[in-house]
Protein backbone atom coordinates (compact mmCIF):
# COMPACT_ATOMS: atom_id res chain seq x y z
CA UNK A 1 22.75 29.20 24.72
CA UNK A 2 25.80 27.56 22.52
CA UNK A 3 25.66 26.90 19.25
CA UNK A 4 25.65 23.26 19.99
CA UNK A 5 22.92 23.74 22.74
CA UNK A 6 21.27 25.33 19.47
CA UNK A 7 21.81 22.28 17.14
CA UNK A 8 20.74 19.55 19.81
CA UNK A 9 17.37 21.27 19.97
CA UNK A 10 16.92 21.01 16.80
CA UNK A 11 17.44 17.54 16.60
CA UNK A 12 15.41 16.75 19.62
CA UNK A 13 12.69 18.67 18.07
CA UNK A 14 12.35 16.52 14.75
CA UNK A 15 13.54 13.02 16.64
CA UNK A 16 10.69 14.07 18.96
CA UNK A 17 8.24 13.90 16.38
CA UNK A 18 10.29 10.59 14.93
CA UNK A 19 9.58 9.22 18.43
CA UNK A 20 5.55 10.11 18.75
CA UNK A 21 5.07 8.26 15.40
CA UNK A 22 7.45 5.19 15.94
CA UNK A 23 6.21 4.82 19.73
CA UNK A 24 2.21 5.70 19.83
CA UNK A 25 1.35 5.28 16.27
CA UNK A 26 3.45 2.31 14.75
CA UNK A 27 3.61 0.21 18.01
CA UNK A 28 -0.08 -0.20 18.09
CA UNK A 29 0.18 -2.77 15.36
CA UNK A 30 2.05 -4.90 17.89
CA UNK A 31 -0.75 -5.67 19.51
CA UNK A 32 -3.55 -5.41 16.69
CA UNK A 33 -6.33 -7.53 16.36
CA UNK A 34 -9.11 -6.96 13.90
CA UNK A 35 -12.28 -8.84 14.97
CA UNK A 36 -13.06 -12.16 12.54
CA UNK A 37 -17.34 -12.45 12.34
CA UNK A 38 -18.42 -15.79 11.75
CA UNK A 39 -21.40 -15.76 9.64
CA UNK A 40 -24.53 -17.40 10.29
CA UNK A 41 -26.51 -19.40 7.17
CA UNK A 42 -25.31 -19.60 3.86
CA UNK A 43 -21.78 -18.16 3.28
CA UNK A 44 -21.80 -14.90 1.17
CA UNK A 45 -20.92 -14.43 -2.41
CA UNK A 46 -17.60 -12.09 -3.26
CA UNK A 47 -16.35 -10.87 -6.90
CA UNK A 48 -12.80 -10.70 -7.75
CA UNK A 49 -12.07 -8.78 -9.38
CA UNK A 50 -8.76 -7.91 -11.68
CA UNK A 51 -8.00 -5.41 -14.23
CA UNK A 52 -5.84 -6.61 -17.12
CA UNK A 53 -3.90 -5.07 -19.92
CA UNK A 54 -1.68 -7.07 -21.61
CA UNK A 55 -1.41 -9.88 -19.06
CA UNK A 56 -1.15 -12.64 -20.70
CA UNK A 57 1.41 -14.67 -18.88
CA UNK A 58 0.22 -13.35 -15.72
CA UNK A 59 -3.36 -14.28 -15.89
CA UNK A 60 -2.32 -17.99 -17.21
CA UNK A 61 -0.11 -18.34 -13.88
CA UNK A 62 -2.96 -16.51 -11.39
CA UNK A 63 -6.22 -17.94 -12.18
CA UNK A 64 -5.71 -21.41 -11.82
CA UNK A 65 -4.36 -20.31 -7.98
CA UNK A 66 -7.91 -18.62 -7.50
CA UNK A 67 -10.04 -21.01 -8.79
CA UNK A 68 -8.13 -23.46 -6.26
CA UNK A 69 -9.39 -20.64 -3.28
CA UNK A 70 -11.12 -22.48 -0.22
CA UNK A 71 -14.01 -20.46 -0.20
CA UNK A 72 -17.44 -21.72 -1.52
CA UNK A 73 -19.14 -19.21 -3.06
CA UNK A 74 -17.39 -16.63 -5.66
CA UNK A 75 -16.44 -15.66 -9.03
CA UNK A 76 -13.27 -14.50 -10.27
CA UNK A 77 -14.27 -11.30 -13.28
CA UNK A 78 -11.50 -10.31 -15.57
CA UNK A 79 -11.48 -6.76 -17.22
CA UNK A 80 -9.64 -7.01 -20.10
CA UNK A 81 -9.16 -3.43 -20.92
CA UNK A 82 -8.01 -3.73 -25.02
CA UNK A 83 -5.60 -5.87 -24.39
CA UNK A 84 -3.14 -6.72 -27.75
CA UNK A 85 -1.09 -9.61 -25.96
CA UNK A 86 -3.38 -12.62 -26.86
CA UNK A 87 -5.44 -11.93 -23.54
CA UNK A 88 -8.66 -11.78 -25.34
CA UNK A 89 -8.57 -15.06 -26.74
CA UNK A 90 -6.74 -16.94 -23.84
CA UNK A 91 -9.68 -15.73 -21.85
CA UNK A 92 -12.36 -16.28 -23.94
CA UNK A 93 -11.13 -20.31 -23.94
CA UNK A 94 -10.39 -20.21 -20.33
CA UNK A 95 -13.77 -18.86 -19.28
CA UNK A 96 -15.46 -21.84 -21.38
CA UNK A 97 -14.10 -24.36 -19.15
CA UNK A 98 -14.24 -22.20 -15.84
CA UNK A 99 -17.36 -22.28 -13.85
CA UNK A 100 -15.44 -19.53 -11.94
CA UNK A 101 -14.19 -17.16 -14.40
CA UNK A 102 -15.56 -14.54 -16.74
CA UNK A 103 -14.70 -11.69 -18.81
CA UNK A 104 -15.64 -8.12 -20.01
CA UNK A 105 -13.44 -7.05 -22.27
CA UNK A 106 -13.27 -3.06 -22.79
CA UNK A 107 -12.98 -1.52 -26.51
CA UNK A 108 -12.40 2.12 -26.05
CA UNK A 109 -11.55 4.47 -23.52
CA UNK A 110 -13.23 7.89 -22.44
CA UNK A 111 -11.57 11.70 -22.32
CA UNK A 112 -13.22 12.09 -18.32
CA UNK A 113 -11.85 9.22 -16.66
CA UNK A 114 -8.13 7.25 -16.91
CA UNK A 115 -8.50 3.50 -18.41
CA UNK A 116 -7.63 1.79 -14.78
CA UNK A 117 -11.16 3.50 -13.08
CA UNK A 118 -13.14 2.86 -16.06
CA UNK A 119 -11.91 -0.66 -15.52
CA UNK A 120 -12.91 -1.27 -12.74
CA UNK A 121 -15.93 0.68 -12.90
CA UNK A 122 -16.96 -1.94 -15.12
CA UNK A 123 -15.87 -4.68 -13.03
CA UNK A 124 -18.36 -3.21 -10.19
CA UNK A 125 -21.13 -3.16 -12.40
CA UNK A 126 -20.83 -6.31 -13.85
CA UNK A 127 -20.12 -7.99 -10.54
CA UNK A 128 -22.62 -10.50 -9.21
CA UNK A 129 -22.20 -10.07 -5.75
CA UNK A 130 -22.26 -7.94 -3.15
CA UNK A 131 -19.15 -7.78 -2.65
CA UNK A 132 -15.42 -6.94 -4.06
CA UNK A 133 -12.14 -7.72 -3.77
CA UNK A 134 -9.59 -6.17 -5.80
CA UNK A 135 -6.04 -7.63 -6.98
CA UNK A 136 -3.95 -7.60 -9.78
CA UNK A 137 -2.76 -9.93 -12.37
CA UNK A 138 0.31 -9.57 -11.31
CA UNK A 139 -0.06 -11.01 -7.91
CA UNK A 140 -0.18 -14.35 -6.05
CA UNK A 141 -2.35 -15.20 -2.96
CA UNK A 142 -0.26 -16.49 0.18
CA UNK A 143 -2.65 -19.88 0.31
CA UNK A 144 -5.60 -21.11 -0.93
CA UNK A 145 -7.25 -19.44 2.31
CA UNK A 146 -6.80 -15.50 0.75
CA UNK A 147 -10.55 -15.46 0.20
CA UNK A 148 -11.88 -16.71 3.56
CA UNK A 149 -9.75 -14.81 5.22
CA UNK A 150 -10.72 -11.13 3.70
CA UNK A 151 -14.19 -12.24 3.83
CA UNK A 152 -13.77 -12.77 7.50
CA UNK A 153 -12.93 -9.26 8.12
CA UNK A 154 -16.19 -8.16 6.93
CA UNK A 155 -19.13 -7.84 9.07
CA UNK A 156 -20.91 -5.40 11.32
CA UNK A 157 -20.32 -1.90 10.17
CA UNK A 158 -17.23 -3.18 8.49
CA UNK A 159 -17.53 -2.41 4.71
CA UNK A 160 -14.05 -2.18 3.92
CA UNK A 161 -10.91 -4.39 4.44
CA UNK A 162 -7.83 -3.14 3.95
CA UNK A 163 -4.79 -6.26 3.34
CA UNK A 164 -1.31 -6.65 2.84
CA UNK A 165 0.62 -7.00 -0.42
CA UNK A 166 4.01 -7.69 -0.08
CA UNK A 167 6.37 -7.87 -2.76
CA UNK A 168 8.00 -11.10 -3.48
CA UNK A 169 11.82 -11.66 -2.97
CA UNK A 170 14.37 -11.69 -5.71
CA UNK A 171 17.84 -10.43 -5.73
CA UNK A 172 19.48 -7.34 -6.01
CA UNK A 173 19.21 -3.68 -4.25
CA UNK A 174 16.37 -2.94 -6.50
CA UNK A 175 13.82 -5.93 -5.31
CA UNK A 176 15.27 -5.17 -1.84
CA UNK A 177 14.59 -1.44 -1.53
CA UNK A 178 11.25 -2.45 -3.01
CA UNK A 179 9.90 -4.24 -0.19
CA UNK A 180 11.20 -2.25 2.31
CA UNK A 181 9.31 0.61 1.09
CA UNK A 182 6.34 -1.48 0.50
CA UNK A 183 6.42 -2.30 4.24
CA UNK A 184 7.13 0.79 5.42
CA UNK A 185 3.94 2.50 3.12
CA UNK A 186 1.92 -0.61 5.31
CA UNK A 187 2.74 0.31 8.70
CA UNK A 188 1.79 3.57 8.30
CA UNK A 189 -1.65 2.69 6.36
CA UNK A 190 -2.45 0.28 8.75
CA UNK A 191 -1.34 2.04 11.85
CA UNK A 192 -2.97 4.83 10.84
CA UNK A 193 -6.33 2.90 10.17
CA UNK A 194 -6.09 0.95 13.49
CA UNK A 195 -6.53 4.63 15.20
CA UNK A 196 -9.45 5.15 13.07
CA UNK A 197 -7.66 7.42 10.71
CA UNK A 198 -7.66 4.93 7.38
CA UNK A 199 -6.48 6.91 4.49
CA UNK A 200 -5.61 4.93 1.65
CA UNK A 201 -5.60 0.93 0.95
CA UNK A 202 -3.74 -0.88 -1.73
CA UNK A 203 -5.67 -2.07 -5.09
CA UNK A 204 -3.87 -5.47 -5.25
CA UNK A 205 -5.42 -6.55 -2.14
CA UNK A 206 -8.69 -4.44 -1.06
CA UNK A 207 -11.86 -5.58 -0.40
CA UNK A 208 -15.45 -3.24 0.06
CA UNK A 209 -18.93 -3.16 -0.29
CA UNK A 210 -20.30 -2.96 -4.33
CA UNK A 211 -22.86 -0.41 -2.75
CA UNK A 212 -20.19 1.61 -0.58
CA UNK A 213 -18.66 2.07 -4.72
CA UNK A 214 -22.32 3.33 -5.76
CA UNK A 215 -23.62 5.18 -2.88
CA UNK A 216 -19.85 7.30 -3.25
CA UNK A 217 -19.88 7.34 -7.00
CA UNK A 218 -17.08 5.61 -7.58
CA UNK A 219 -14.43 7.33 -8.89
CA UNK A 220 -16.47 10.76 -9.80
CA UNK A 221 -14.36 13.21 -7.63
CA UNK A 222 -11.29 11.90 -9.48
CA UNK A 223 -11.96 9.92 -12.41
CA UNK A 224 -9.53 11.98 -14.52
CA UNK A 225 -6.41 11.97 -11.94
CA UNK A 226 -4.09 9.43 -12.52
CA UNK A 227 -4.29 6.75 -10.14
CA UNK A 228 -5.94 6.54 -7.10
CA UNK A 229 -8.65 3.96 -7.80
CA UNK A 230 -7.43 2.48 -4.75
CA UNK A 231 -5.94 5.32 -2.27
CA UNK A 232 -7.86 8.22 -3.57
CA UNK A 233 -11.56 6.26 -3.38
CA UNK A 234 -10.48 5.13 0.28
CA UNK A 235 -9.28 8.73 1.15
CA UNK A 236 -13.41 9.43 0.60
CA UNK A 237 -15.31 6.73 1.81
CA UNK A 238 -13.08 5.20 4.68
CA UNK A 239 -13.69 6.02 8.20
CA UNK A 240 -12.99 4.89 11.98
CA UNK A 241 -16.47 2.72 11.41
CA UNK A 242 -16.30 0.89 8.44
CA UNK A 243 -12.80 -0.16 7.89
CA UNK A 244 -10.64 -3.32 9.09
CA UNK A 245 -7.42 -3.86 8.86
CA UNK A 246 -6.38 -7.77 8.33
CA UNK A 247 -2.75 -8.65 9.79
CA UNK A 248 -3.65 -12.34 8.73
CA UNK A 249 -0.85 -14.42 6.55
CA UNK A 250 -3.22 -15.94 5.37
CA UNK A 251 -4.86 -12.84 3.41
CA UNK A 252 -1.40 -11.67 1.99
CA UNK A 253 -1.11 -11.16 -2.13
CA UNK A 254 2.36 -11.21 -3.21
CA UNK A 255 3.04 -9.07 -5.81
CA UNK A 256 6.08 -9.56 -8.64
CA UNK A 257 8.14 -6.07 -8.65
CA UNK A 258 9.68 -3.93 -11.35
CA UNK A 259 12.51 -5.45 -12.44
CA UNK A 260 14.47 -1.97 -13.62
CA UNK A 261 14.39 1.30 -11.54
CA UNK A 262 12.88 2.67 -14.63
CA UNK A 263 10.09 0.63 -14.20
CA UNK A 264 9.85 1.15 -10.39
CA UNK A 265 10.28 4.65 -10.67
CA UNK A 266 7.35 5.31 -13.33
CA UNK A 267 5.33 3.33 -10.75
CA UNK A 268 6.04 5.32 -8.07
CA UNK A 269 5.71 8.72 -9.97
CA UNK A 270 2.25 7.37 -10.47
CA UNK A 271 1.47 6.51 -6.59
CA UNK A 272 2.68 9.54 -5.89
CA UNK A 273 0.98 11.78 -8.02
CA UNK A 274 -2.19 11.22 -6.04
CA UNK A 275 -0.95 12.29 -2.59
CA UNK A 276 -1.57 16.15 -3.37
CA UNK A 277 -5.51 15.19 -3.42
CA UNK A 278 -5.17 13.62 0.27
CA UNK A 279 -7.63 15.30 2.85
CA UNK A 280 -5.87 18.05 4.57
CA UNK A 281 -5.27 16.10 7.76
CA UNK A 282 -3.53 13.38 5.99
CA UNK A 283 -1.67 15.30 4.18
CA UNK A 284 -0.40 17.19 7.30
CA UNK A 285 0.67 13.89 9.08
CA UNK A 286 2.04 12.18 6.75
CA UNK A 287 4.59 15.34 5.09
CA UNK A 288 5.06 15.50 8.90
CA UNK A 289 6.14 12.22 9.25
CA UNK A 290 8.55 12.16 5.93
CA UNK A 291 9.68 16.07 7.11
CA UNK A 292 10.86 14.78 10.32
CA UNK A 293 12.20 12.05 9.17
CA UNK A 294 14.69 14.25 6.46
CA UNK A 295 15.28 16.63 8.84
CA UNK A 296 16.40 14.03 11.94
CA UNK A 297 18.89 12.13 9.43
CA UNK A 298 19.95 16.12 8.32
CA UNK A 299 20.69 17.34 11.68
CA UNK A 300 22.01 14.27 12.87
CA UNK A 301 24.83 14.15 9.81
CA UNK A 302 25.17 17.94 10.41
CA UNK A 303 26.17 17.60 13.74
CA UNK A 304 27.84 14.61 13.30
CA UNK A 305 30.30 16.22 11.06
CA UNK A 306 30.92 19.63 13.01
CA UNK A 307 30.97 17.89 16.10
CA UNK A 308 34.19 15.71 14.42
CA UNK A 309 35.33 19.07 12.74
CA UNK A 310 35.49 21.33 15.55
CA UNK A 311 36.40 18.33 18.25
CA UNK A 312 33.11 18.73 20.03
CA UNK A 313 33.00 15.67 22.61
CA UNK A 314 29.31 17.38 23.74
CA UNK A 315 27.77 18.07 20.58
CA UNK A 316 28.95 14.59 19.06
CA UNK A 317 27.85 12.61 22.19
CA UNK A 318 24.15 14.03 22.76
CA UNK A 319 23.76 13.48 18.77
CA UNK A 320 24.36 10.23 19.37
CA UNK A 321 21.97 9.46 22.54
CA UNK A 322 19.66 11.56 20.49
CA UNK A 323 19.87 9.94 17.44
CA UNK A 324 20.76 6.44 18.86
CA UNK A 325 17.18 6.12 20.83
CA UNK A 326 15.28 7.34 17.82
CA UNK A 327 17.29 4.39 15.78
CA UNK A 328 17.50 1.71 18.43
CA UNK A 329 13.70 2.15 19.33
CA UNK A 330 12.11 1.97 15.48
CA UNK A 331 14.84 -0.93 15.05
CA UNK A 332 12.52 -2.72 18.01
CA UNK A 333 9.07 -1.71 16.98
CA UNK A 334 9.22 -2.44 13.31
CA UNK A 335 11.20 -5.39 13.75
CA UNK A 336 8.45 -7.11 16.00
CA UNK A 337 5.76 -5.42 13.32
CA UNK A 338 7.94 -7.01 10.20
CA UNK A 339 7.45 -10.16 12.05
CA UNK A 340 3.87 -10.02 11.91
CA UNK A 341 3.86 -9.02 8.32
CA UNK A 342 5.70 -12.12 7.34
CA UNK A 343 9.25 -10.79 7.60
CA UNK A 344 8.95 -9.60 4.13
CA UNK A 345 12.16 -7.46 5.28
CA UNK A 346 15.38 -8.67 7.35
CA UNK A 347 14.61 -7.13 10.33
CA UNK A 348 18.77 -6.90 10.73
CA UNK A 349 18.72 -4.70 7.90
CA UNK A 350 15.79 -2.28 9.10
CA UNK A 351 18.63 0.25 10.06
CA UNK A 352 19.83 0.64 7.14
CA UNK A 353 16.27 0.51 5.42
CA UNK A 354 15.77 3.69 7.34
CA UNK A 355 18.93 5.68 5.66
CA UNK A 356 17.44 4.36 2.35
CA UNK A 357 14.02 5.93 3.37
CA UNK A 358 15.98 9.33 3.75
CA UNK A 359 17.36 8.87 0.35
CA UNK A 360 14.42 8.24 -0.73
CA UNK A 361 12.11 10.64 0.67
CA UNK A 362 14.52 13.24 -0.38
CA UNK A 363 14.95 12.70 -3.56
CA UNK A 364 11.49 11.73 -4.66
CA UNK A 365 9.88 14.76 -2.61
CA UNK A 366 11.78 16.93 -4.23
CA UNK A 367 10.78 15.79 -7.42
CA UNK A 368 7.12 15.55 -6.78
CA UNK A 369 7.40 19.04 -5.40
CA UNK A 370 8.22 20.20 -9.47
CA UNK A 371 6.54 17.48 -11.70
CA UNK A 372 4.10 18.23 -14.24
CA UNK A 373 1.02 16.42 -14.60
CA UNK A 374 0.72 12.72 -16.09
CA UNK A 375 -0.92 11.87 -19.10
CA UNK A 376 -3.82 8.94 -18.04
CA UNK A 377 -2.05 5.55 -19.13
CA UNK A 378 -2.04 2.39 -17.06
CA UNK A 379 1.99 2.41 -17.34
C-alpha cells in the first residue's frame, strides 16, 4: 500500500463517519413531524417563566409581546434575581396593571447551587400551573402564536418540548458566526431527539411538566455546576417517550446575541463547561461527531497540500471526490433543514459555515480540554 493509498483511508475513514451523521442522522429532520394534540374541554394553564438580572430594557421591550400571546389561559412570572438596574421597581408598577404578570424577586443567593437554578427553582415553585415554559429576557417570540404552538406539542406521554431559538440578524462576522453555530447546535439536538436520543434543550425556549421538575429534583445532581439548568436537567429526565421536538415557525424565540466576541466567548465557555457531565453515550457521539469533523477538514488540507507538493494527480483527485461528496451532500441536507428552521443562515454560505465549524471546534476543544473550573455567576 502507498503512502497516498495510506492517507485516502484515512480520510475515508473520518468522512465516513461525516457521512453516517449528515445522511441518517441530520436528514431525518427533513421529513420531521412532531404530532400536534388538540385538547378536549377547557384549554390548559402554562407559566412563563423568565429569569432576570439586570434586565431592565429587556423586560420593558418583552412583556408587552407576551401579554399580546394568543393563548387564553397563562401567566407570565418574572424572577428577578437582585437585580440593581431599576428592575425591581419597573416590575413592581408593571405587575399592578398586568393581569398577566407577576414577580418574585430573590434577595440572596446560596453556597450549593449557582443563582440561574435557584432562579428558576423558584419560578417552579411559585408557578400556578402545571406547566412551564422557559425563555429569557432577552428574547422575542416569532408571533403572537409562540404559546399555542409549544402547548400543542404537549400531550400523551409528551412532557417535554424542546423549540428553536434562533439568533436574530445583525451585521458583521460576529452575529453571523453566531447563528450558524446556533443552527448547527439545533440540528444535532433535534436530530438527535427525533431518534429518541434527546440530550439537551435550550432554556430560552423549553417547555416541561412542573411535576417532571419535582419528581427529578430539579437541579439536585448539579445545582452547583455552572449552567446546565437547561441541557444538564434534560440530559436526566429526557427520553425517547416524553420528549417532542417542535419544527413550527410559529414557536421560534429570537434571541439578541453578544455583541463583542468577549461577550460571546464567556457565553460559550459557560455552555460548554457542562458537556463533561453528559451521559456517556452522548458524550461519545457527539466528541465523535466534532472529532470527525477536525480530523476530515485535517486530512483533507493535509493531502491537499502534499498532493500539490509532491505533484500527486491521484492523491489530490480522490481527496477531492472524497472530500467533495462529504461537502456537496451536508451543503444539500442542511440547506433543505435551514429552510425549515426559518433560514436563519444563507444556505449559500453553509460551506463556508462548515470551515468556520472546524475553526471553531478546534480551537474551543482545545481550550475546554485545559480550563479550570468557573466560579457560579450568571455572566
Amino acid at each position: 500500500m502507498t503512502p497516498s493509498d495510506c492517507s485516502l483511508l484515512v480520510l475515508l475513514f473520518f468522512v465516513s463517519i461525516q457521512l453516517f451523521f449528515i445522511a441518517v442522522v441530520f436528514a431525518r429532520l427533513i421529513f420531521y413531524e412532531s404530532r400536534r394534540y388538540d385538547q378536549d374541554g377547557p384549554e390548559e394553564g402554562v407559566s412563563v417563566i423568565i429569569c432576570a438580572w439586570n434586565e431592565l430594557e429587556n423586560l420593558r421591550e418583552l412583556l408587552p409581546m407576551l401579554e399580546d400571546q394568543d393563548y387564553p389561559l397563562y401567566e407570565v412570572l418574572v424572577i428577578d434575581d437582585r437585580s440593581t438596574d431599576g428592575t425591581e421597581e419597573f416590575l413592581e408598577a408593571y405587575c399592578r396593571d398586568s393581569s398577566r404578570v407577576r414577580t418574585v424577586r430573590i434577595k440572596k443567593e446560596y453556597d450549593h447551587i449557582t443563582t440561574k437554578k435557584y432562579a428558576v427553582t423558584i419560578g417552579q415553585k411559585h408557578a400556578r400551573y402545571a406547566t412551564s415554559l422557559m425563555t429569557d429576557a432577552d428574547c422575542r417570540p416569532a408571533g403572537d402564536g409562540w404559546i399555542s404552538s409549544m402547548m400543542s406539542r404537549l400531550g400523551g406521554r409528551k412532557e417535554i418540548v424542546l423549540g428553536f431559538s434562533p439568533y436574530l440578524e445583525e451585521k458583521g462576522l460576529l452575529n453571523w458566526f453566531i447563528r450558524c453555530e446556533t443552527f448547527y447546535t439545533a440540528v444535532q439536538y433535534f436530530s438527535f431527539a427525533s431518534y429518541g436520543m434527546p440530550y439537551m434543550g435550550v432554556g430560552r425556549n423549553l417547555m416541561y411538566r412542573k411535576e417532571l421538575f419535582f419528581r427529578n429534583k430539579g437541579f439536585y445532581t448539579h445545582g452547583n455546576v455552572l449552567g446546565g439548568d437547561d441541557d444538564l436537567f434534560m440530559n436526566e429526565v429526557a427520553d425517547s417517550h416524553n420528549t417532542a421536538c417542535n419544527l413550527d415557525p410559529g414557536s421560534f424565540m429570537y434571541s439578541v446575541p453578544k455583541k463583542t466576541w468577549r461577550e460571546w466567548f464567556i457565553q460559550k465557555k459557560r455552555h460548554l463547561g457542562v458537556g463533561r457531565f453528559y451521559r456517556k453515550r452522548f458524550k461519545l457521539l457527539l466528541g465523535l461527531l466534532a472529532v470527525s469533523h477536525i480530523f476530515t477538514w485535517v486530512a483533507a488540507l493535509g493531502n491537499a497540500a502534499w498532493g500539490l507538493l509532491t505533484k500527486d494527480s491521484y492523491l489530490l483527485a480522490g481527496t477531492a471526490i472524497l472530500f467533495g461528496t462529504r461537502w456537496i451532500l451536508q451543503w444539500l441536507v442542511l440547506a433543505v433543514i435551514n429552510r425549515r428552521l426559518g433560514t436563519t443562515v444563507g444556505s449559500f454560505f453553509i460551506p463556508l459555515m462548515d470551515f468556520a465549524l472546524f475553526l471553531y471546534y478546534m480551537i474551543m476543544g482545545g481550550y475546554n480540554a485545559f480550563r479550570k473550573e468557573q466560579v457560579a455567576r450568571w455572566r
